[in-house]
N, C-alpha and C. Protein backbone atom coordinates (compact mmCIF):
# COMPACT_ATOMS: atom_id res chain seq x y z
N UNK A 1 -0.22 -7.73 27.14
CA UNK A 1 -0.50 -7.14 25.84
C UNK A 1 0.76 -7.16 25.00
N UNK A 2 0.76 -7.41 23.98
CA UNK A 2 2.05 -7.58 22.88
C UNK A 2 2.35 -6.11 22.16
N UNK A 3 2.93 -6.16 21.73
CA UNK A 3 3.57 -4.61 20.98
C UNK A 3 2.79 -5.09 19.24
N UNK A 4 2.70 -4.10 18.64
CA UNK A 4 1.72 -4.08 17.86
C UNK A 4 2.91 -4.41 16.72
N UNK A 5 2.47 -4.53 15.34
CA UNK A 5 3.39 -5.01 14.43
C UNK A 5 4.30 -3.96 13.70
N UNK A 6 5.57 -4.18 13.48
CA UNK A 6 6.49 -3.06 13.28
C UNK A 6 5.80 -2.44 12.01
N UNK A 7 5.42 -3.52 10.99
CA UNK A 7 4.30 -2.99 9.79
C UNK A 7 3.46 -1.44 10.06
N UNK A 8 2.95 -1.20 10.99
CA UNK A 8 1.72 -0.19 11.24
C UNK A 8 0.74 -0.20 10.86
N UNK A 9 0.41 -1.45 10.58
CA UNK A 9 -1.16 -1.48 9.88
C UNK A 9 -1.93 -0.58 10.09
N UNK A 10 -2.25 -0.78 11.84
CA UNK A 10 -3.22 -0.05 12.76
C UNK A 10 -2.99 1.61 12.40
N UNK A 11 -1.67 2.00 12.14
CA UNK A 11 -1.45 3.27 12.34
C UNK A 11 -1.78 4.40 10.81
N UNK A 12 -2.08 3.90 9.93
CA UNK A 12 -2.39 4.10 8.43
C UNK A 12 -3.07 4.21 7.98
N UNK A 13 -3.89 4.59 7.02
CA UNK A 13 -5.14 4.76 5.97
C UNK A 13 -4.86 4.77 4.98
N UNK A 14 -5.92 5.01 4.09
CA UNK A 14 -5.55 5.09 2.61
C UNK A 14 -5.45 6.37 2.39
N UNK A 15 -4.37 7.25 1.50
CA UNK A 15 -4.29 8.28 1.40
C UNK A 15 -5.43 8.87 0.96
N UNK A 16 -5.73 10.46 1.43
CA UNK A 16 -6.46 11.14 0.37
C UNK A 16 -5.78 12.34 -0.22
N UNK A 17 -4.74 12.82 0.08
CA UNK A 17 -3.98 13.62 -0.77
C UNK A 17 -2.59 13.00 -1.29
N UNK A 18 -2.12 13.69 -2.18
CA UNK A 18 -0.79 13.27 -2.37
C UNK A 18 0.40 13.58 -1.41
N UNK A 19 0.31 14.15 -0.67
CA UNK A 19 1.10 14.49 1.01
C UNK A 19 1.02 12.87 1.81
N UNK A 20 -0.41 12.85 1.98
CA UNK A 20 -0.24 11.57 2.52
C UNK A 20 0.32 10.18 1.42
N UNK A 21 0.17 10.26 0.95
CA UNK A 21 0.82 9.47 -0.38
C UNK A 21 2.10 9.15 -0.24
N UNK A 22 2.84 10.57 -0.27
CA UNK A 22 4.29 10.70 -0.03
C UNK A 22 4.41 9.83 1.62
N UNK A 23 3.98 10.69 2.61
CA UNK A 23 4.41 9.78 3.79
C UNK A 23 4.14 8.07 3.78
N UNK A 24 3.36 7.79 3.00
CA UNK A 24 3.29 6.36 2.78
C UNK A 24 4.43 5.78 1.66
N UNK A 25 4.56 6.34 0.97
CA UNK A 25 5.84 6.17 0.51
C UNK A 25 7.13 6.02 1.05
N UNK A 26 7.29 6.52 1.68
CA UNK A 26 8.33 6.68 2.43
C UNK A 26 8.21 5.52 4.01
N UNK A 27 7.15 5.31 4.77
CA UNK A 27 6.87 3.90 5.44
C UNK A 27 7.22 2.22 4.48
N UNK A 28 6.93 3.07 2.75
CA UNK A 28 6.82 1.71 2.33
C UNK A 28 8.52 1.28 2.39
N UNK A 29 9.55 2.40 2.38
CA UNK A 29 10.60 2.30 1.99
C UNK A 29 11.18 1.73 3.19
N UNK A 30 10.46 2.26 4.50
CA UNK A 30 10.97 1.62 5.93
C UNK A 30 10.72 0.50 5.90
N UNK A 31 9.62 -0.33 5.61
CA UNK A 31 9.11 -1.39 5.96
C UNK A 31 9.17 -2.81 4.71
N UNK A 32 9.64 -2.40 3.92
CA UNK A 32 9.62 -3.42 2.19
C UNK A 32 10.03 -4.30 2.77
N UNK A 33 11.14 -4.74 3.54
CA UNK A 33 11.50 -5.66 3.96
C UNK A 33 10.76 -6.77 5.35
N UNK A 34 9.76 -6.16 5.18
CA UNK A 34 8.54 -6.76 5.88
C UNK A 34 7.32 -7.57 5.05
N UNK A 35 7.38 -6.75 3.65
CA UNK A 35 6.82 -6.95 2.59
C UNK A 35 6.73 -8.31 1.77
N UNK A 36 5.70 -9.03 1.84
CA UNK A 36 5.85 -10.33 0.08
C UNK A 36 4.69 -9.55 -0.49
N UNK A 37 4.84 -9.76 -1.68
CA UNK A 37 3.72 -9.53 -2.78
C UNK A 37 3.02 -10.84 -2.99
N UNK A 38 1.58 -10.61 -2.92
CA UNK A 38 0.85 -11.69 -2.99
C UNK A 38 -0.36 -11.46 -4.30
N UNK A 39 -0.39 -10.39 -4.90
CA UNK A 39 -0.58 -10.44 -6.28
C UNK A 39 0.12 -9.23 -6.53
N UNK A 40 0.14 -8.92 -7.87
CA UNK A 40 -0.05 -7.84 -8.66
C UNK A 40 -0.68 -7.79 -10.23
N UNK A 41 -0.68 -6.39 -10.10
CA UNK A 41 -1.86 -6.22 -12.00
C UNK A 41 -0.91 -5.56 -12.22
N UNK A 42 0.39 -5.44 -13.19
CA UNK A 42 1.29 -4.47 -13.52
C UNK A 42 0.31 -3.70 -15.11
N UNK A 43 -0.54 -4.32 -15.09
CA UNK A 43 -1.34 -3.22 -16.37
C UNK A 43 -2.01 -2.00 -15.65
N UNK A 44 -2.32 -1.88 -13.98
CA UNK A 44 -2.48 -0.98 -13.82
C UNK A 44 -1.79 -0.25 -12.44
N UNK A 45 -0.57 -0.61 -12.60
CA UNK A 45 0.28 -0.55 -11.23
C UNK A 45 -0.22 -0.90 -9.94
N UNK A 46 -1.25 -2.15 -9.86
CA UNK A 46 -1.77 -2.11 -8.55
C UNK A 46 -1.10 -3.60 -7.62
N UNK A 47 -1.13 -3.37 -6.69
CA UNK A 47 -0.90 -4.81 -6.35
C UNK A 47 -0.86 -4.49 -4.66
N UNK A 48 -0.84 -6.04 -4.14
CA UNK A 48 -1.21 -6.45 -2.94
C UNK A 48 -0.07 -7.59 -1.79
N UNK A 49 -0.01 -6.66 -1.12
CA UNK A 49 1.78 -6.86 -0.45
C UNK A 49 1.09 -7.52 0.96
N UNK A 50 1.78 -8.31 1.53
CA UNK A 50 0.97 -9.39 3.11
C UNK A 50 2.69 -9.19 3.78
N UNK A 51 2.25 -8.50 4.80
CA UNK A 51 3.26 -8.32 6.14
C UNK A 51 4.02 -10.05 6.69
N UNK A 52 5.04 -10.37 6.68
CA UNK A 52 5.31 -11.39 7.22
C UNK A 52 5.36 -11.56 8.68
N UNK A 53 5.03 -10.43 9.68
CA UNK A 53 5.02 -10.61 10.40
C UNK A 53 3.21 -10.96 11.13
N UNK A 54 2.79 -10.32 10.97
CA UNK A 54 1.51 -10.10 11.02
C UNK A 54 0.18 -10.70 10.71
N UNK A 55 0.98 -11.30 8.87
CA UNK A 55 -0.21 -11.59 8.22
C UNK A 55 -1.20 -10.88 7.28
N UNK A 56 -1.02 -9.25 7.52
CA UNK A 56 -2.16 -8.14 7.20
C UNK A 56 -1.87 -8.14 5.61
N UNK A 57 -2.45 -7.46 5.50
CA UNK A 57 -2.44 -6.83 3.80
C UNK A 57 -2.36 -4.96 3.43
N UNK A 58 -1.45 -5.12 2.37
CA UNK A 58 -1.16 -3.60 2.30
C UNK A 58 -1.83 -3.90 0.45
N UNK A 59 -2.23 -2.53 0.12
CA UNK A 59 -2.70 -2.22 -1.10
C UNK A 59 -1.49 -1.32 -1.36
N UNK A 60 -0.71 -1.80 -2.64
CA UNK A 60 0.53 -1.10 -3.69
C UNK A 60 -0.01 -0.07 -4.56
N UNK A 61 0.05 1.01 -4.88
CA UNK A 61 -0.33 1.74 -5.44
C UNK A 61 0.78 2.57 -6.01
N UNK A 62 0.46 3.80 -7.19
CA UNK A 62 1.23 4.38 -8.02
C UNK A 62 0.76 5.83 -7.68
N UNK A 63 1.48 6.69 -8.46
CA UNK A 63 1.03 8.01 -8.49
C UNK A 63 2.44 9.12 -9.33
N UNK A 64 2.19 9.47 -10.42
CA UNK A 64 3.20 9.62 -10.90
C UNK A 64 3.58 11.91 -10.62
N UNK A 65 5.05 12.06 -10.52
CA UNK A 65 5.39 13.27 -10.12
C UNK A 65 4.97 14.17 -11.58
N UNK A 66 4.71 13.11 -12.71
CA UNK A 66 5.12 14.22 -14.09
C UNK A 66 6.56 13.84 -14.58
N UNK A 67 7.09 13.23 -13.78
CA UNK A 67 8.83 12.79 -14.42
C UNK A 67 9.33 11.41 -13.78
N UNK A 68 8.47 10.89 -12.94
CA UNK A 68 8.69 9.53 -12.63
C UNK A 68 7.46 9.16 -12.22
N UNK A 69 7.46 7.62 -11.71
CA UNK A 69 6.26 6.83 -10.63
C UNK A 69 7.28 6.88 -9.53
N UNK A 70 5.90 7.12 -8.28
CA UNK A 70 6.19 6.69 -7.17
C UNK A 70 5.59 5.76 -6.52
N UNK A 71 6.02 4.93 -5.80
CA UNK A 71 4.90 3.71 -5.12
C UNK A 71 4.38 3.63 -3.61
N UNK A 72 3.46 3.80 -3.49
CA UNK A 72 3.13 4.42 -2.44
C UNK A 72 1.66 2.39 -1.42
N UNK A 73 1.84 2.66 -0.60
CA UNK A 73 0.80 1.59 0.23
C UNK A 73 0.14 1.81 0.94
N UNK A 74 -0.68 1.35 1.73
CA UNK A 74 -1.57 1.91 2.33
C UNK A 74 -2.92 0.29 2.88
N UNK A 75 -2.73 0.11 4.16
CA UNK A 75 -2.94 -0.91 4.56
C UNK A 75 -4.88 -1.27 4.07
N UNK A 76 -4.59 -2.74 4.08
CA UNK A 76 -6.11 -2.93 3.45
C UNK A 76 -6.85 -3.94 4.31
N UNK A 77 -8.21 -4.00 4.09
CA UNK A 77 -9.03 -5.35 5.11
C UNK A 77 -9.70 -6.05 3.87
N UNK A 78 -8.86 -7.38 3.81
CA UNK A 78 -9.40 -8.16 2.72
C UNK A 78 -9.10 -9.90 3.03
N UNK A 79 -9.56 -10.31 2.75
CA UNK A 79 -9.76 -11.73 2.82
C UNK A 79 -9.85 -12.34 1.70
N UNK A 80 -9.50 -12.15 0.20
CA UNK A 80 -9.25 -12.40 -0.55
C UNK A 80 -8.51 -11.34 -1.06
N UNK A 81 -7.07 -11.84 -1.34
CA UNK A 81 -6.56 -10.57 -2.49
C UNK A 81 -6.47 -10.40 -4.09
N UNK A 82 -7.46 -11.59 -4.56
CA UNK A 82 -7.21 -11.47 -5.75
C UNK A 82 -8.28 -10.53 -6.32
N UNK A 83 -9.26 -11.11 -5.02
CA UNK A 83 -11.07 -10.26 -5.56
C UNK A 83 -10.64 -8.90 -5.05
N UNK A 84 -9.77 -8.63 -4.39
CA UNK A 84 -9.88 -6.82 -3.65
C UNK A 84 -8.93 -6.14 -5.27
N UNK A 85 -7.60 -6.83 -5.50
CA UNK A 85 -7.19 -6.51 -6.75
C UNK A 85 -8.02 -6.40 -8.24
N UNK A 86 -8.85 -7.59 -8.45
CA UNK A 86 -10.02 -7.08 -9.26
C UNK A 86 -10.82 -6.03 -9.82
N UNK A 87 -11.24 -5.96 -7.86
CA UNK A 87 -12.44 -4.86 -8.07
C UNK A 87 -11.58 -3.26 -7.54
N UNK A 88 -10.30 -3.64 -7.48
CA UNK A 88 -9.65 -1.77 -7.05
C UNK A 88 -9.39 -0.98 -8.32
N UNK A 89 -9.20 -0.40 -8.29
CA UNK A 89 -8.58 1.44 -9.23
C UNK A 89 -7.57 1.88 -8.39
N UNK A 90 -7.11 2.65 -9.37
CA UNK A 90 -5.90 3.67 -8.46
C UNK A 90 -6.71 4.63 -7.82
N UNK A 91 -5.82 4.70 -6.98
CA UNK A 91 -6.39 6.23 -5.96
C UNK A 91 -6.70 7.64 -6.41
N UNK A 92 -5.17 8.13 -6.94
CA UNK A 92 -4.78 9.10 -8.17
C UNK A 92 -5.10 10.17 -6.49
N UNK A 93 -4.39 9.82 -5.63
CA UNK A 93 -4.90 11.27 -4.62
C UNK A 93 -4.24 12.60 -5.04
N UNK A 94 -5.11 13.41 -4.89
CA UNK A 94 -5.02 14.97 -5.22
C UNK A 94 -4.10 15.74 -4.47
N UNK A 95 -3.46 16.52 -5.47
CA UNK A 95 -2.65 17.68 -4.26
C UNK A 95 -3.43 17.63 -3.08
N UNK A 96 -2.23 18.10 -2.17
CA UNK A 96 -2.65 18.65 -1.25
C UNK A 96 -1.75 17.95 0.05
């Protein structure tokens, strides 16, 4: 059995609060350098990052404090990333 990818795909979701948000934020900061961007929509801060090790796909996302953006990811199952970028929205996860 192989060791799973330093990425964490497996280990992640998509946030539903802004707590989890933050801890994904902070993975994204561990791991960027694992990171290519394989699209983005900068009209609505979204975009779509592919693990070089792996292959997988992470969904880029925003979420702002009130005095900055933060960028937050959160791994995705897609097979096209231009159609998953298309048809996404921001998250906008809620306190908590």
């Amino acid at each position: 059995m192989t060791d799973p990818c330093p990425c964490g795909h497996d280990a992640w979701a998509a946030p539903r609060t802004q707590r989890q948000a933050l801890a994904l934020a902070g993975h994204h900061t561990g791991i960027a350098h694992l990171l290519t961007v394989v699209a983005r929509d900068d009209s609505r801060w979204l975009g779509v990052l592919r693990c070089t090790r792996c292959g997988r796909l992470w969904a880029e996302d925003s979420m702002t404090s009130g005095q900055a953006d933060m960028f937050f990811i959160y791994p995705i199952d897609a097979t096209d990333p231009e159609a998953w970028l298309s048809a996404a929205h921001p998250l906008n996860p809620p306190p908590g």
